[in-house]
Each structure stands twice: as C-alpha cells, then as structure tokens.
Protein backbone atom coordinates (compact mmCIF):
# COMPACT_ATOMS: atom_id res chain seq x y z
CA UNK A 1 19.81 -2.62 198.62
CA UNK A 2 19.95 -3.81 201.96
CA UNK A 3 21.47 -6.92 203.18
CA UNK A 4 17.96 -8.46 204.25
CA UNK A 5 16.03 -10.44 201.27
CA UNK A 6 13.14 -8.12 199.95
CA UNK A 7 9.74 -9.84 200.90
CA UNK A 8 8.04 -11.17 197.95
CA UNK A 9 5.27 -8.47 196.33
CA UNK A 10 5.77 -4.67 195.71
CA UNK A 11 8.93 -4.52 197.72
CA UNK A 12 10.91 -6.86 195.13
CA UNK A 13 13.09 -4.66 192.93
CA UNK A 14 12.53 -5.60 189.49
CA UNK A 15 15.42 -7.83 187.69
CA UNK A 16 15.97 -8.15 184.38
CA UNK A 17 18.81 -10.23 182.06
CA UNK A 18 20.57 -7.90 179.65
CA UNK A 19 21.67 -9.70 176.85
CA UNK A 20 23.35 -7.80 173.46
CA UNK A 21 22.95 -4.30 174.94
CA UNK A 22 18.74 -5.38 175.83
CA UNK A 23 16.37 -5.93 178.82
CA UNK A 24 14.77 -9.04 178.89
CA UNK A 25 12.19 -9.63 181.55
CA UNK A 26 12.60 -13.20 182.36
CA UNK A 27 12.78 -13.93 186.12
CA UNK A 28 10.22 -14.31 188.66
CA UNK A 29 11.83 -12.44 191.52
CA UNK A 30 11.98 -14.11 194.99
CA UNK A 31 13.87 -11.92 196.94
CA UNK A 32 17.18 -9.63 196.20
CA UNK A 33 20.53 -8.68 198.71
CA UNK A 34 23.53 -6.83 198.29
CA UNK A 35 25.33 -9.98 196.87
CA UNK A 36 22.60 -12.90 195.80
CA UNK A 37 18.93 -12.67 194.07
CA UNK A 38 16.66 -15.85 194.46
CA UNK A 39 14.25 -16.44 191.26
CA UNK A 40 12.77 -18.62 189.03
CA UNK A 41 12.94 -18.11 185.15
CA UNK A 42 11.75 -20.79 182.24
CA UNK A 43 15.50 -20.83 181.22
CA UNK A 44 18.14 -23.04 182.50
CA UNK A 45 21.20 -21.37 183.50
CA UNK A 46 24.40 -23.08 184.28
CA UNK A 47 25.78 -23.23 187.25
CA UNK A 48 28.92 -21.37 187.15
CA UNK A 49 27.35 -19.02 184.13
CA UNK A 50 27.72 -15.62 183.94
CA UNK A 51 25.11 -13.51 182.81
CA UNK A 52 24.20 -9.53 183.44
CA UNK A 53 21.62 -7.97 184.82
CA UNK A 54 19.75 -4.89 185.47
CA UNK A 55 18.37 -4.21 188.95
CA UNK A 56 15.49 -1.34 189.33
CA UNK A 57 14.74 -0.72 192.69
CA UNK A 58 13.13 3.24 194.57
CA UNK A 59 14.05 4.58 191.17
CA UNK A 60 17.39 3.27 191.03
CA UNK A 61 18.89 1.30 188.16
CA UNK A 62 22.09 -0.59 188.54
CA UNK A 63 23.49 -2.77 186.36
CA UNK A 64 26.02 -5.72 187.77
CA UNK A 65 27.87 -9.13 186.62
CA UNK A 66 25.87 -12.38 188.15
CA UNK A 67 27.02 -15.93 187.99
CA UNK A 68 24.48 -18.51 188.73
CA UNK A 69 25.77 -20.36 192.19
CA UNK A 70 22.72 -22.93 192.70
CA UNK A 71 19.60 -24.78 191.34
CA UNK A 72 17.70 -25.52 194.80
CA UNK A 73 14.57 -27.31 194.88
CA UNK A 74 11.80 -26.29 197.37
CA UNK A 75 7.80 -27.07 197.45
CA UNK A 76 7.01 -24.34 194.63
CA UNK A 77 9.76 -25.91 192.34
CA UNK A 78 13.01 -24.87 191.29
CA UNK A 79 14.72 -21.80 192.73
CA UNK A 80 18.40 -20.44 191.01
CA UNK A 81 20.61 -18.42 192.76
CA UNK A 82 22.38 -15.67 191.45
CA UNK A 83 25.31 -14.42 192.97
CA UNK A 84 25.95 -10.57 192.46
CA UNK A 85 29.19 -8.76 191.70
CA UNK A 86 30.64 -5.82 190.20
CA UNK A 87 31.50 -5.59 186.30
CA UNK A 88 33.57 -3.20 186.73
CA UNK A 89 35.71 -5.17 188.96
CA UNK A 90 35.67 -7.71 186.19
CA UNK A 91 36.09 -5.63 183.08
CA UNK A 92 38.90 -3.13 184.60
C-alpha cells in the first residue's frame, strides 16, 4: 500500500473485520494508506477500540491491529477512521 488514499471504485483494496478467527464484510471502503483506512460500516465502533482486520489488495492479504481514531461527519454521513498498526508489534 502506498501512502496516497486509494480513489474510491476498483482501486480500493477490500477490508474486512476479523472477529473469532472469521471475515466479516462490513465496511464500505473510502480509501486505505499505509497507517489509516476511511469507511463507513452500520456498526458503531468506539473510539479508542481495537478491532482486526484483513486487508486484500493486487492479490495480497495482510492482516493488522486497527483502533478506531475518529467519527467525522461529512455531506454523505458519518465517516470512522481506522488507524493501522502491526499485531505483531502488539502481541510480541
């Protein structure tokens, strides 16, 4: 992933919450960095929650540690803001 947001359409990796060892496909996917995805999803996350998720992108599949940063408003609704890092970094 680059550090530039992925335009919205085919170029959005696809993101999905892993929860008890499954994929759940439950974001609408704005745009994805290195460090921070932008989506919507019909569940409310905490701010300061940490979730994981799997990231598929040009037949790629990583899977990282996110904790939710910020609820922002704009003129399509609400946008959350997760903030990317390393499980590894966490779990070791």
């Amino acid at each position: 992933m680059s550090g530039e947001p992925a335009a919205s359409g085919a170029g959005v990796p696809r993101v999905t919450l892993i929860d008890d060892g499954k994929s759940h496909d439950v974001f609408e996917v704005l745009a994805v960095t290195e460090s921070l995805v932008r989506m919507r999803s019909a569940f409310l996350f905490e701010v300061g929650e940490e979730i994981n998720v799997r990231i598929e992108r040009d037949g790629r599949v990583s899977e990282l540690g996110a904790r939710v940063r910020a609820h922002v408003t704009d003129p399509g609704g609400q946008i959350t803001e997760l903030e990317l890092f390393d499980q590894a970094a966490v779990a070791g």
